[in-house]
Structure formats: C-alpha cells, structure tokens
N, C-alpha and C. Protein backbone atom coordinates (compact mmCIF):
# COMPACT_ATOMS: atom_id res chain seq x y z
N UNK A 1 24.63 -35.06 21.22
CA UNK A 1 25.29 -34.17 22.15
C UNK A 1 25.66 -34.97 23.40
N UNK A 2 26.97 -35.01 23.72
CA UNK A 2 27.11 -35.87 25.35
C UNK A 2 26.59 -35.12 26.10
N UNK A 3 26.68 -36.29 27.54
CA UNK A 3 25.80 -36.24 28.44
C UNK A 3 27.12 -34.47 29.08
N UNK A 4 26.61 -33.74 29.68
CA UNK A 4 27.31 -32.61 30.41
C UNK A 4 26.44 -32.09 31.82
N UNK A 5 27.66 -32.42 33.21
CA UNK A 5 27.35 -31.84 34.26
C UNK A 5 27.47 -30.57 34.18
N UNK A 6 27.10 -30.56 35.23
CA UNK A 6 26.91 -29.06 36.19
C UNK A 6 26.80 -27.66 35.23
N UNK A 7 25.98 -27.78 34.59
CA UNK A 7 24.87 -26.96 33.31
C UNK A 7 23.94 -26.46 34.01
N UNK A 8 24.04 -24.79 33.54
CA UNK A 8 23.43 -23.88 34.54
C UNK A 8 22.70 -22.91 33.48
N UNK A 9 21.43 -23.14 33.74
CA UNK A 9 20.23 -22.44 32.48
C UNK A 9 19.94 -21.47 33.15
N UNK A 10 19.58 -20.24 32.52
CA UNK A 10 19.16 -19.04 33.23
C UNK A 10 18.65 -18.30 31.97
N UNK A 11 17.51 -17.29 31.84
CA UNK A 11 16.96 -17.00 30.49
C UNK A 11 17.37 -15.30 30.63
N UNK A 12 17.29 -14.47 29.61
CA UNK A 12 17.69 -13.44 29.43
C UNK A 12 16.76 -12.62 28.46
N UNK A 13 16.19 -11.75 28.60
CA UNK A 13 14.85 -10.93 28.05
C UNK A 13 15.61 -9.79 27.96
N UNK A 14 14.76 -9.00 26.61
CA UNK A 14 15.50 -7.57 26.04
C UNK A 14 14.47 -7.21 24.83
N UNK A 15 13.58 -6.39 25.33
CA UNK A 15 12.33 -5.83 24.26
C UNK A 15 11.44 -7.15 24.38
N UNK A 16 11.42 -7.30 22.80
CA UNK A 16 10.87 -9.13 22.64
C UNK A 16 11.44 -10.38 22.45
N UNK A 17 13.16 -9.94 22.57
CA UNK A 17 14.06 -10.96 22.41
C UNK A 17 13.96 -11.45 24.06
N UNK A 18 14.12 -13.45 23.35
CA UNK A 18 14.60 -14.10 24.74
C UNK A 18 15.21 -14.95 24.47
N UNK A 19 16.42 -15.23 25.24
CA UNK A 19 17.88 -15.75 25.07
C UNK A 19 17.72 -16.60 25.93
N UNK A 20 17.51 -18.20 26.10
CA UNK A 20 17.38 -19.52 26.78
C UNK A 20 19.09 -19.49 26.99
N UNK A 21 19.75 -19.59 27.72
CA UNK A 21 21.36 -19.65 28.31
C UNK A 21 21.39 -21.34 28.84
N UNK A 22 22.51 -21.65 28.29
CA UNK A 22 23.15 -23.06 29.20
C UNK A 22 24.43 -22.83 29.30
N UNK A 23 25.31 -22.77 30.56
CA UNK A 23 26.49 -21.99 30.36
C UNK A 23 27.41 -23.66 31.56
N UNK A 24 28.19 -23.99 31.23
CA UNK A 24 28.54 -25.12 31.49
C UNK A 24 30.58 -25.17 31.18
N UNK A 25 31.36 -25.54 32.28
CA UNK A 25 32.51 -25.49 31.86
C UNK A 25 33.08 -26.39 30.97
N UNK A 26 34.26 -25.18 29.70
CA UNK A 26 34.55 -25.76 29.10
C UNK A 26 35.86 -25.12 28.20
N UNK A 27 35.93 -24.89 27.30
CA UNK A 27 36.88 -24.34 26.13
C UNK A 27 36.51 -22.76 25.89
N UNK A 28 35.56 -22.17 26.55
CA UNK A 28 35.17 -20.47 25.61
C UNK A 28 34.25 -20.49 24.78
N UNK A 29 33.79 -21.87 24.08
CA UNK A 29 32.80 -21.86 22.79
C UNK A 29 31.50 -21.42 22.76
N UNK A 30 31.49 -20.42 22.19
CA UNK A 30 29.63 -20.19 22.12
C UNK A 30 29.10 -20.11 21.11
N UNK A 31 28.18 -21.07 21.43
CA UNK A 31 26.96 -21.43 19.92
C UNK A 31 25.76 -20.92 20.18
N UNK A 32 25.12 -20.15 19.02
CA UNK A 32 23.79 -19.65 18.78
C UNK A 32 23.22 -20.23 18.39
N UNK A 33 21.74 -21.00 18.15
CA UNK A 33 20.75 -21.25 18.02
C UNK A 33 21.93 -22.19 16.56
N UNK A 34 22.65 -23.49 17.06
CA UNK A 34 23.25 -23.94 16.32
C UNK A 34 24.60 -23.42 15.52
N UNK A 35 24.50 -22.18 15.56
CA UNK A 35 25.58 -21.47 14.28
C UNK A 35 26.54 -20.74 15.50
N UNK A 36 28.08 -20.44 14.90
CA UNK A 36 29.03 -20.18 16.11
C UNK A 36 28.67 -18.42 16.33
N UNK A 37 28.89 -17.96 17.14
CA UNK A 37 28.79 -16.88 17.43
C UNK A 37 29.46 -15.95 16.54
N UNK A 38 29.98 -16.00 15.84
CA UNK A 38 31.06 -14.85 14.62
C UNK A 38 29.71 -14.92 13.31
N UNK A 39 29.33 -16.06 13.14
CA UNK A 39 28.48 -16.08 12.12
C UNK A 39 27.24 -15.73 12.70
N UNK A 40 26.68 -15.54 13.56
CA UNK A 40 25.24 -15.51 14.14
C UNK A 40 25.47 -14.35 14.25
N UNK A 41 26.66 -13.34 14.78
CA UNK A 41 26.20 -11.59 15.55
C UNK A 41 27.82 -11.14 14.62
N UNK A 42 27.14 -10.94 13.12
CA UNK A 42 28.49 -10.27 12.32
C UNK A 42 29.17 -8.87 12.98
N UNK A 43 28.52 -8.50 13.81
CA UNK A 43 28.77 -6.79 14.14
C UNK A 43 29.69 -6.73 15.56
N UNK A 44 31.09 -6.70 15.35
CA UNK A 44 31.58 -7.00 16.00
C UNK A 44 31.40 -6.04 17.57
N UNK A 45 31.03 -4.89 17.42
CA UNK A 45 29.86 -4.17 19.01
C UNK A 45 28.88 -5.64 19.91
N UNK A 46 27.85 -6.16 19.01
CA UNK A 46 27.27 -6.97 19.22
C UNK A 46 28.17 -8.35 20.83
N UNK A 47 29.01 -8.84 19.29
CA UNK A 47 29.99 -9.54 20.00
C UNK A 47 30.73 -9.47 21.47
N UNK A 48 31.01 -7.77 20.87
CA UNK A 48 31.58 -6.95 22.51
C UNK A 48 30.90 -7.41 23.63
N UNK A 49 29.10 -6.56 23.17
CA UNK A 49 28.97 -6.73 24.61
C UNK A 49 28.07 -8.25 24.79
N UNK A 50 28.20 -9.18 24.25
CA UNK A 50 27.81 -10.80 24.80
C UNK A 50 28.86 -10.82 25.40
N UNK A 51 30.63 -10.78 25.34
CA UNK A 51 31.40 -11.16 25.66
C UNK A 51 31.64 -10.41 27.61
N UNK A 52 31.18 -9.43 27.12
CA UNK A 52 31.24 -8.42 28.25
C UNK A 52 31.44 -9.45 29.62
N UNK A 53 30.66 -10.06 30.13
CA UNK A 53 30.11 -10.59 31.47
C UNK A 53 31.39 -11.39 31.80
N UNK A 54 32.39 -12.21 30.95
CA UNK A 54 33.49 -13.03 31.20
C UNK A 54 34.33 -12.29 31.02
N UNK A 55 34.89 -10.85 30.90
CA UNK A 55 35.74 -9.76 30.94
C UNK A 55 35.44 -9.18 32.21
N UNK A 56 34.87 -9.04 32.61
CA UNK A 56 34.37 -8.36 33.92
C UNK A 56 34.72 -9.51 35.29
N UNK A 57 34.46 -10.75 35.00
CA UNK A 57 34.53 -11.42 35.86
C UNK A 57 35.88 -12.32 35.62
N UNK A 58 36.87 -12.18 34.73
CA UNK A 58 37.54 -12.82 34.36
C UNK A 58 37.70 -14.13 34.10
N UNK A 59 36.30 -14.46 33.70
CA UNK A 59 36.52 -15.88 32.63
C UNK A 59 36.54 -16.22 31.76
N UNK A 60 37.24 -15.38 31.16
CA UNK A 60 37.19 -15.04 29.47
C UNK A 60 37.98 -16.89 29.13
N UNK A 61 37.35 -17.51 28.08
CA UNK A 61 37.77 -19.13 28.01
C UNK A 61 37.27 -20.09 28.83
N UNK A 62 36.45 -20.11 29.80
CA UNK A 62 36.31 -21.08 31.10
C UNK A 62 35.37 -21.83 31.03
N UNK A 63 34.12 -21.35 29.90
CA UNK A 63 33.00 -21.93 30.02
C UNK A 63 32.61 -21.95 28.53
N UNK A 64 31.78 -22.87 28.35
CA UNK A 64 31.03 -22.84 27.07
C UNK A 64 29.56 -22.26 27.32
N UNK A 65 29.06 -22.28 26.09
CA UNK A 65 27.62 -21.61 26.50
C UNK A 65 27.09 -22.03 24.85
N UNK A 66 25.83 -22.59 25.05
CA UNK A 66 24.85 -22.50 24.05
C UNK A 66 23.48 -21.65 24.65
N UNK A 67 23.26 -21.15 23.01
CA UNK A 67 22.25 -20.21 23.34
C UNK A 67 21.29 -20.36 22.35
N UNK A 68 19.65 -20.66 23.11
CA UNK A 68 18.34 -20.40 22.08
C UNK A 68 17.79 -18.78 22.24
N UNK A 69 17.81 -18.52 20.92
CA UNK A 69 17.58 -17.38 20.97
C UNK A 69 15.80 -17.22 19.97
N UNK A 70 15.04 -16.37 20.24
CA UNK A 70 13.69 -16.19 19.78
C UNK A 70 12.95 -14.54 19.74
N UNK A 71 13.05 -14.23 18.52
CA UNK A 71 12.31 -12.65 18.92
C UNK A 71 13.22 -11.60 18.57
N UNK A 72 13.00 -10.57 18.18
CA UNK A 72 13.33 -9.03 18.50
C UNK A 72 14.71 -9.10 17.35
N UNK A 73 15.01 -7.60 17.48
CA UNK A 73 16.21 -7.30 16.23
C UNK A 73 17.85 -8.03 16.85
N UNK A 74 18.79 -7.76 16.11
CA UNK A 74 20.14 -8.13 16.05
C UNK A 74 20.36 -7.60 17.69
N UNK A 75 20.39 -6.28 17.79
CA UNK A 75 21.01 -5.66 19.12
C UNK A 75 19.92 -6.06 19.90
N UNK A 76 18.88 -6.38 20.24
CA UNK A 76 18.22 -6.40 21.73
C UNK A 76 18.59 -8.11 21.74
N UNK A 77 18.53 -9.16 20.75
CA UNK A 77 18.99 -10.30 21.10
C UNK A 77 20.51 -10.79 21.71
N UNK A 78 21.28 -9.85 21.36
CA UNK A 78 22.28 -9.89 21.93
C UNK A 78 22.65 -8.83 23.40
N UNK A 79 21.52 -7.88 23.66
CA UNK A 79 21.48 -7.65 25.09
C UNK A 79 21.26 -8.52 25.88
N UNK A 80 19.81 -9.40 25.20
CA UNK A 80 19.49 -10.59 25.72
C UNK A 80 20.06 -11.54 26.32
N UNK A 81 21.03 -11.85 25.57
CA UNK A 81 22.13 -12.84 26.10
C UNK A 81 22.90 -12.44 26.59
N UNK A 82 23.58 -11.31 26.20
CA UNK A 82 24.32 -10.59 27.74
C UNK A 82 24.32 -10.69 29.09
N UNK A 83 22.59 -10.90 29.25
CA UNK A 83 21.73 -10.79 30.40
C UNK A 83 21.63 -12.08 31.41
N UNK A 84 21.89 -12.98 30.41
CA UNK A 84 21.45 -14.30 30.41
C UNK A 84 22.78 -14.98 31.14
N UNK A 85 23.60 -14.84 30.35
CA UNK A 85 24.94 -14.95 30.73
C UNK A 85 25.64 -14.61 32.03
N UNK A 86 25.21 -13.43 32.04
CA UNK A 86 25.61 -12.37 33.53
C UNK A 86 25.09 -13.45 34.48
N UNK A 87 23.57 -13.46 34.50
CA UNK A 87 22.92 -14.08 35.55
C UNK A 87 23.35 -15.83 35.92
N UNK A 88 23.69 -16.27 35.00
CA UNK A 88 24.61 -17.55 34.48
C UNK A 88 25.61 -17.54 35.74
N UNK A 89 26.51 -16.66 35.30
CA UNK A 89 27.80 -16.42 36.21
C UNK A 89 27.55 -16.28 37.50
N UNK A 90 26.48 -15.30 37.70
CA UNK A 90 26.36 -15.54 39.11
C UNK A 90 25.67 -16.52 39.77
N UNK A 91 25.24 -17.50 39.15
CA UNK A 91 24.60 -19.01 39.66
C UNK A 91 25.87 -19.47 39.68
N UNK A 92 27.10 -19.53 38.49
CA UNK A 92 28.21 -20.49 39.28
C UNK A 92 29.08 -20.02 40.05
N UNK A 93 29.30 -18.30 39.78
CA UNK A 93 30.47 -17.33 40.78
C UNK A 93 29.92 -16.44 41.76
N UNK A 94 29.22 -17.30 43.07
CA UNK A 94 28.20 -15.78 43.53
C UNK A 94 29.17 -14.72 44.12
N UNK A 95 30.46 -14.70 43.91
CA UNK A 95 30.98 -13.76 44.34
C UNK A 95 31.70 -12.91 43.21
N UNK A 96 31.10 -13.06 42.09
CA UNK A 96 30.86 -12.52 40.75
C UNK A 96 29.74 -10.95 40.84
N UNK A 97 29.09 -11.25 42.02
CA UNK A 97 27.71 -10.29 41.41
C UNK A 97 27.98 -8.83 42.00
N UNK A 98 28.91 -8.77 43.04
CA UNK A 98 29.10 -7.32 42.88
C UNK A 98 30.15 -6.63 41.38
N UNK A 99 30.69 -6.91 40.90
CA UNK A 99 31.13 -6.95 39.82
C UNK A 99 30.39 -6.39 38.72
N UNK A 100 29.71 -7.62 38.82
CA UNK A 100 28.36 -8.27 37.17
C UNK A 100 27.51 -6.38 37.79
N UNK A 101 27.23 -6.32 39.57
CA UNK A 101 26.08 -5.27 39.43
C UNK A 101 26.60 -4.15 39.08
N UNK A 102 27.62 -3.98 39.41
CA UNK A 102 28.55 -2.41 39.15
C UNK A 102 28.17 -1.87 37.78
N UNK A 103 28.72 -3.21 36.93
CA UNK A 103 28.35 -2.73 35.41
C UNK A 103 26.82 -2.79 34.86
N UNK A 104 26.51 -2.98 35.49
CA UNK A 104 24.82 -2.98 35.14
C UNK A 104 24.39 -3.75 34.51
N UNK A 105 25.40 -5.34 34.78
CA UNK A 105 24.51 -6.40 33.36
C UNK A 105 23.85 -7.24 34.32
N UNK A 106 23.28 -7.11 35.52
CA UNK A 106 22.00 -8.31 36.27
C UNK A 106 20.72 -7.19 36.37
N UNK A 107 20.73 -5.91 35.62
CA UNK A 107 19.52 -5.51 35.30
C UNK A 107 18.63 -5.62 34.55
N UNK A 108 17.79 -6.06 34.08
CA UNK A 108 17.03 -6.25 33.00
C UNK A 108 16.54 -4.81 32.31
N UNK A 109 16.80 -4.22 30.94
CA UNK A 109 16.18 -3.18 29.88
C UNK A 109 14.62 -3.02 30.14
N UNK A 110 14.24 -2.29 31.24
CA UNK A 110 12.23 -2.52 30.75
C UNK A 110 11.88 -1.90 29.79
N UNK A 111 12.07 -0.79 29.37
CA UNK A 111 11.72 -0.29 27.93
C UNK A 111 11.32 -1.27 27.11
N UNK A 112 9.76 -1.06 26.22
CA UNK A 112 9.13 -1.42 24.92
C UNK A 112 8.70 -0.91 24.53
N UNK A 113 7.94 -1.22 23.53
CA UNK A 113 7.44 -0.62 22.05
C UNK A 113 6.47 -0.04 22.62
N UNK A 114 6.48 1.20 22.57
CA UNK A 114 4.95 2.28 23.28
C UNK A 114 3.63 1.77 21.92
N UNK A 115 2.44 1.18 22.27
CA UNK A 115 1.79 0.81 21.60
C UNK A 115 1.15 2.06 20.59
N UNK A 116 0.48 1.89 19.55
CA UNK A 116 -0.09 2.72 18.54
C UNK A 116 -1.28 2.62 19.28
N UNK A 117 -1.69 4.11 19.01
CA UNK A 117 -3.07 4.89 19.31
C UNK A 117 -3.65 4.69 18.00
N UNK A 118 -5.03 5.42 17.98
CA UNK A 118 -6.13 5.63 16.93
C UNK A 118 -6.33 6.88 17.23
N UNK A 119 -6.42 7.54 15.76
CA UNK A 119 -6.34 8.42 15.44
C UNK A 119 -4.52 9.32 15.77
N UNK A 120 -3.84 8.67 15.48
CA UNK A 120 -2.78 8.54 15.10
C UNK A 120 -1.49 7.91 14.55
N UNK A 121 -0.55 8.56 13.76
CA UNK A 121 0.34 7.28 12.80
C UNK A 121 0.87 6.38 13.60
N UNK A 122 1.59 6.67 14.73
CA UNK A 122 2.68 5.88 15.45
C UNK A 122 1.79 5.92 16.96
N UNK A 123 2.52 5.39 17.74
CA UNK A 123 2.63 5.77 19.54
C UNK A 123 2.02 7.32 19.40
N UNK A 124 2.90 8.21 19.34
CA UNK A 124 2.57 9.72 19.73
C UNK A 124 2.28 10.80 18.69
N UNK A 125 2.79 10.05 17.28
CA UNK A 125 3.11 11.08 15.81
C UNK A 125 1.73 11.34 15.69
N UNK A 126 1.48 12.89 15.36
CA UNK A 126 0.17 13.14 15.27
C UNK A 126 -0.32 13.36 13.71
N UNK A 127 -1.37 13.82 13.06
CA UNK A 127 -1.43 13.79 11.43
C UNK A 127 -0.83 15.33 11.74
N UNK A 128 -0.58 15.63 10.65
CA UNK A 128 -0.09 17.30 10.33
C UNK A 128 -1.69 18.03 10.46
N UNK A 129 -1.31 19.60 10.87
CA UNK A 129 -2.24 20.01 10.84
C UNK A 129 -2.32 21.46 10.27
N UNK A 130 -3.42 21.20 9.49
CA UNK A 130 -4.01 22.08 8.40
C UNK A 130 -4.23 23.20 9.03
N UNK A 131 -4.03 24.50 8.40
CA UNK A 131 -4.69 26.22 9.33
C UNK A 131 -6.27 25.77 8.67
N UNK A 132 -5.77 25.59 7.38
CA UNK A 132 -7.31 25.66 6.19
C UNK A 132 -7.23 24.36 5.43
C-alpha cells in the first residue's frame, strides 16, 4: 500500500458493530475490510445510507475511505460506518458539522441488546401461563 498523507481515522460504533474509518483524499473508492463496497453491503439501502455523509456535504467522489469493520449484523455495520465517516468529514470539513448534525449522522445509536433474565425466554417474554 503507498505511503498516503493527510489520513484521517475516526471509529464508528452501532450495537456491537465497529467500523475503524481512514478517509483520505482521493477518487470516491471505498473498500471494506479488503472487498469493494458493492460486494461487501449487496443491499443497495445499506449502500444508501454509508454514502449518505458525502451527499449531504457534497463530496460525493473526493475522498477515498477504507474501512475495518468487526461485529454485529449487515445493517448496524453499515450504520457503523456511516458514523465513522460523518465524524471523518468533520475532522477534514469543520464547517461540514452543522449539516452532518441536522441529519443526525454525528450521533451515535445507544440502543442494545436488553440482556436475558432467569426465569424467562428472552429480555421480557414471559413462559405462558396456565389457569390449571
């Protein structure tokens, strides 16, 4: 891989997914954990909203970006990087972030998995209950 300036890492969390970001100018190209982005997130929604943050700020083409990605389903890894990205932009465009905040992508998702109890199936599902 050549040597590349002014590479700007910023990480991106979503459930248990976490999206390591290097977002660096260049051609538009974004690579996932090695594989191009069309082959890594087939669902073209997915795609949407990674792309989201350079539509909003109008740099759709300007930058490249590789991404390590680790954890969690198809859609929260690609919130993930959404996230990652956003925050990206506003390390190189700080006059990007009223923008990026309007749409709500420099917030982080806190929602997780409500843990399982005892003496019950799930988080809250209770057993059925018998009259007799």
């Amino acid at each position: 891989m050549p040597e590349r300036k002014n590479v700007i890492r910023t990480t991106g969390r979503r459930k248990t997914a976490v999206a390591n970001i290097r977002l660096f100018p260049g051609s538009g190209t974004i690579t996932v954990n090695d594989r191009p982005l069309e082959e890594y997130f087939p669902r073209d929604t997915s795609r949407m909203r990674i792309l989201e943050p350079f539509e909003v700020t109008e740099t759709v083409g300007q930058y490249d970006v590789i991404v390590a990605l680790k954890g969690g389903g198809s859609s929260a890894q690609a919130d993930a990087v959404r996230l990652g990205i956003a925050r990206a932009l506003v390390t190189s465009i700080e006059a990007s972030r009223p923008a990026l905040r309007k749409e709500g992508m420099l917030t982080r998702d806190p929602r997780e998995v409500e843990r399982k109890k005892y003496g019950r199936h799930k988080a809250r599902k209770r057993p059925q209950y018998s009259k007799r």
